[in-house]
Structure formats: C-alpha cells, structure tokens
Protein backbone atom coordinates (compact mmCIF):
# COMPACT_ATOMS: atom_id res chain seq x y z
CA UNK A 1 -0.56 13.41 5.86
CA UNK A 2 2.96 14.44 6.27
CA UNK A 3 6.22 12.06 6.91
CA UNK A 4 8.69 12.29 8.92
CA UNK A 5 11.56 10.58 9.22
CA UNK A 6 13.33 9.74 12.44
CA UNK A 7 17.24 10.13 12.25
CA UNK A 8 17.19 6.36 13.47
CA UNK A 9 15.33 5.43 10.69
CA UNK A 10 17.42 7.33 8.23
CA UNK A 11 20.78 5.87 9.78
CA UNK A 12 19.35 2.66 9.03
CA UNK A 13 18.24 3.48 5.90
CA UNK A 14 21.57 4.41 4.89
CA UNK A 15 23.59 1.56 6.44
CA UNK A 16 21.34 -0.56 4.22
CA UNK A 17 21.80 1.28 0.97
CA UNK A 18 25.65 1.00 1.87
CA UNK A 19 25.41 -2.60 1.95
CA UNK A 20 23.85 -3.62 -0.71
CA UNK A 21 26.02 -1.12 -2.62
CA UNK A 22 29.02 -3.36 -1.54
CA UNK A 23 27.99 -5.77 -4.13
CA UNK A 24 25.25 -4.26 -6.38
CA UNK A 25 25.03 -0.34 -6.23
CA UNK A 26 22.08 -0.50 -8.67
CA UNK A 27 20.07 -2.61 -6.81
CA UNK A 28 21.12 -0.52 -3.79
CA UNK A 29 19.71 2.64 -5.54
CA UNK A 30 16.49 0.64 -6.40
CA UNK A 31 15.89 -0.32 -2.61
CA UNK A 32 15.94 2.89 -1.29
CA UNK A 33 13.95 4.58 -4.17
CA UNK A 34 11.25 1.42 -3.83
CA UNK A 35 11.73 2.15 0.27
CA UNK A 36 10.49 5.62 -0.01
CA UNK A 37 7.61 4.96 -2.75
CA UNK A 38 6.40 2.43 -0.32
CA UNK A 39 6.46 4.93 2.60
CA UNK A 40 5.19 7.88 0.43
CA UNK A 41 1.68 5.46 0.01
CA UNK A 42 1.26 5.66 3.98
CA UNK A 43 0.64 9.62 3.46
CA UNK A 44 -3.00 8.58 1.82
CA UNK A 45 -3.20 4.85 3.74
CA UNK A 46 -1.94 5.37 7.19
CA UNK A 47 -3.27 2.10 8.43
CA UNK A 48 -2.15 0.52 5.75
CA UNK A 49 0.65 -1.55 7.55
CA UNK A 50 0.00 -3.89 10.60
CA UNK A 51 0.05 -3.39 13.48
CA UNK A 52 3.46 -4.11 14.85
CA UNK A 53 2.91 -7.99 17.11
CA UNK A 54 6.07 -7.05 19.57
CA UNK A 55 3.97 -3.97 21.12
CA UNK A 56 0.46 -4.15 20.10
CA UNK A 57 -0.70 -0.72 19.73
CA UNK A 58 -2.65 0.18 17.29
CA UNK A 59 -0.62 3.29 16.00
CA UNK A 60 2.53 1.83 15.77
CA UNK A 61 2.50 -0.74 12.46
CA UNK A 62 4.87 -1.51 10.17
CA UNK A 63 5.22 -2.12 6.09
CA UNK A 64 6.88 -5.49 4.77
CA UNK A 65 9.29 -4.65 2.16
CA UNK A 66 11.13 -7.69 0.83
CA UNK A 67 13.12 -8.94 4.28
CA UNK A 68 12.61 -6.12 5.90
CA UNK A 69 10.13 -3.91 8.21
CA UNK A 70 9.50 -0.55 8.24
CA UNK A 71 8.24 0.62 11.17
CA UNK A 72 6.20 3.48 11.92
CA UNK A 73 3.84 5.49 14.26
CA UNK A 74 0.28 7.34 13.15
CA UNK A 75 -0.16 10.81 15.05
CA UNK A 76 -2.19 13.39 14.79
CA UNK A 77 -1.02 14.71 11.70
CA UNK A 78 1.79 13.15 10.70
CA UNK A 79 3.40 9.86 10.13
CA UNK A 80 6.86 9.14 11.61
CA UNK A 81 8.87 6.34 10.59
CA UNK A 82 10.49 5.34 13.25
CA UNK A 83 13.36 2.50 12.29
CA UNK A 84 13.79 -0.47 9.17
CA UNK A 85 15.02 -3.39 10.94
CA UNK A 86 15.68 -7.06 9.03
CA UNK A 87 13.03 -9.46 9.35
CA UNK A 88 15.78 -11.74 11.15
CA UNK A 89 16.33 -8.94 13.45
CA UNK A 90 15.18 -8.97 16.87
CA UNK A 91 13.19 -5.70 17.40
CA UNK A 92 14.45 -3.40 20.67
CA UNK A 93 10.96 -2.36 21.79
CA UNK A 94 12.90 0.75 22.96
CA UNK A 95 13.19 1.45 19.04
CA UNK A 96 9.55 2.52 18.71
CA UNK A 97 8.58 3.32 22.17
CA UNK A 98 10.03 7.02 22.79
C-alpha cells in the first residue's frame, strides 16, 4: 500500500526533529529515520497499530514509538498518516477526523 503523509503530520514531524536537535542532533536524526522505518512497515501491516481509544473506529489506529503516537487512517488504497502527537498530549479529535 502506498503512504501518505499529511502536511500536519509532517509539521509535527519536523517540530520534533527540531527539538531534539536542540540538545542531541544525532539522536534527532535517529528519531525521524526510526519514525519513518516504523511507518514504512504499515505499507505490508496496515492493521498493525491499534485502534486509536479517543475515536474508536476501526480505520483510524495509531503506532507507539517511544513517547509518542503516530496516528493514522487505512483507505482504500493508501495509508495516510495523519499527525504524531506526545503520549502526554491530549489528542484534538479534530486532528484525525477530516
């Protein structure tokens, strides 16, 4: 299946990366490379995350990766990751519901 990447989901992708990089731009580099590994498996394993609790639909699940989710939706053909949010994060519903 393909992936595509929502421009949220890149933004926060890249604020992320630019954090980390504020005190370790190695292990910045690392997270993002281990980030997109991780999403590359959903292209063979689409149901390979869980279902995300906050809206309960079956094709929107997310991937823990360290303290943080990666949230996504299952279409027809495609898998779009829709946001990364911080476990400690409260999740806007709005987010992954458009």
């Amino acid at each position: 299946m393909k992936i595509v990447w929502s421009q949220l989901a890149i933004e926060r992708a890249s604020e992320i990366v630019e954090y980390i990089a504020l005190d370790n731009p190695t292990a910045a580099q690392n997270w993002v490379d281990e980030v997109f590994e991780k999403v590359k498996l959903l292209g063979t394993s689409p149901e390979m995350g869980r279902v995300v609790p906050e809206v309960k639909r079956n094709e929107i699940r997310e991937l823990l990766f360290v303290n943080y989710r990666i949230l996504y939706r299952i279409e027809y053909d495609s898998i779009s990751v829709l946001t990364i949010r911080h476990c400690k994060q409260i999740l806007p519903v709005s987010e992954v519901l458009t």
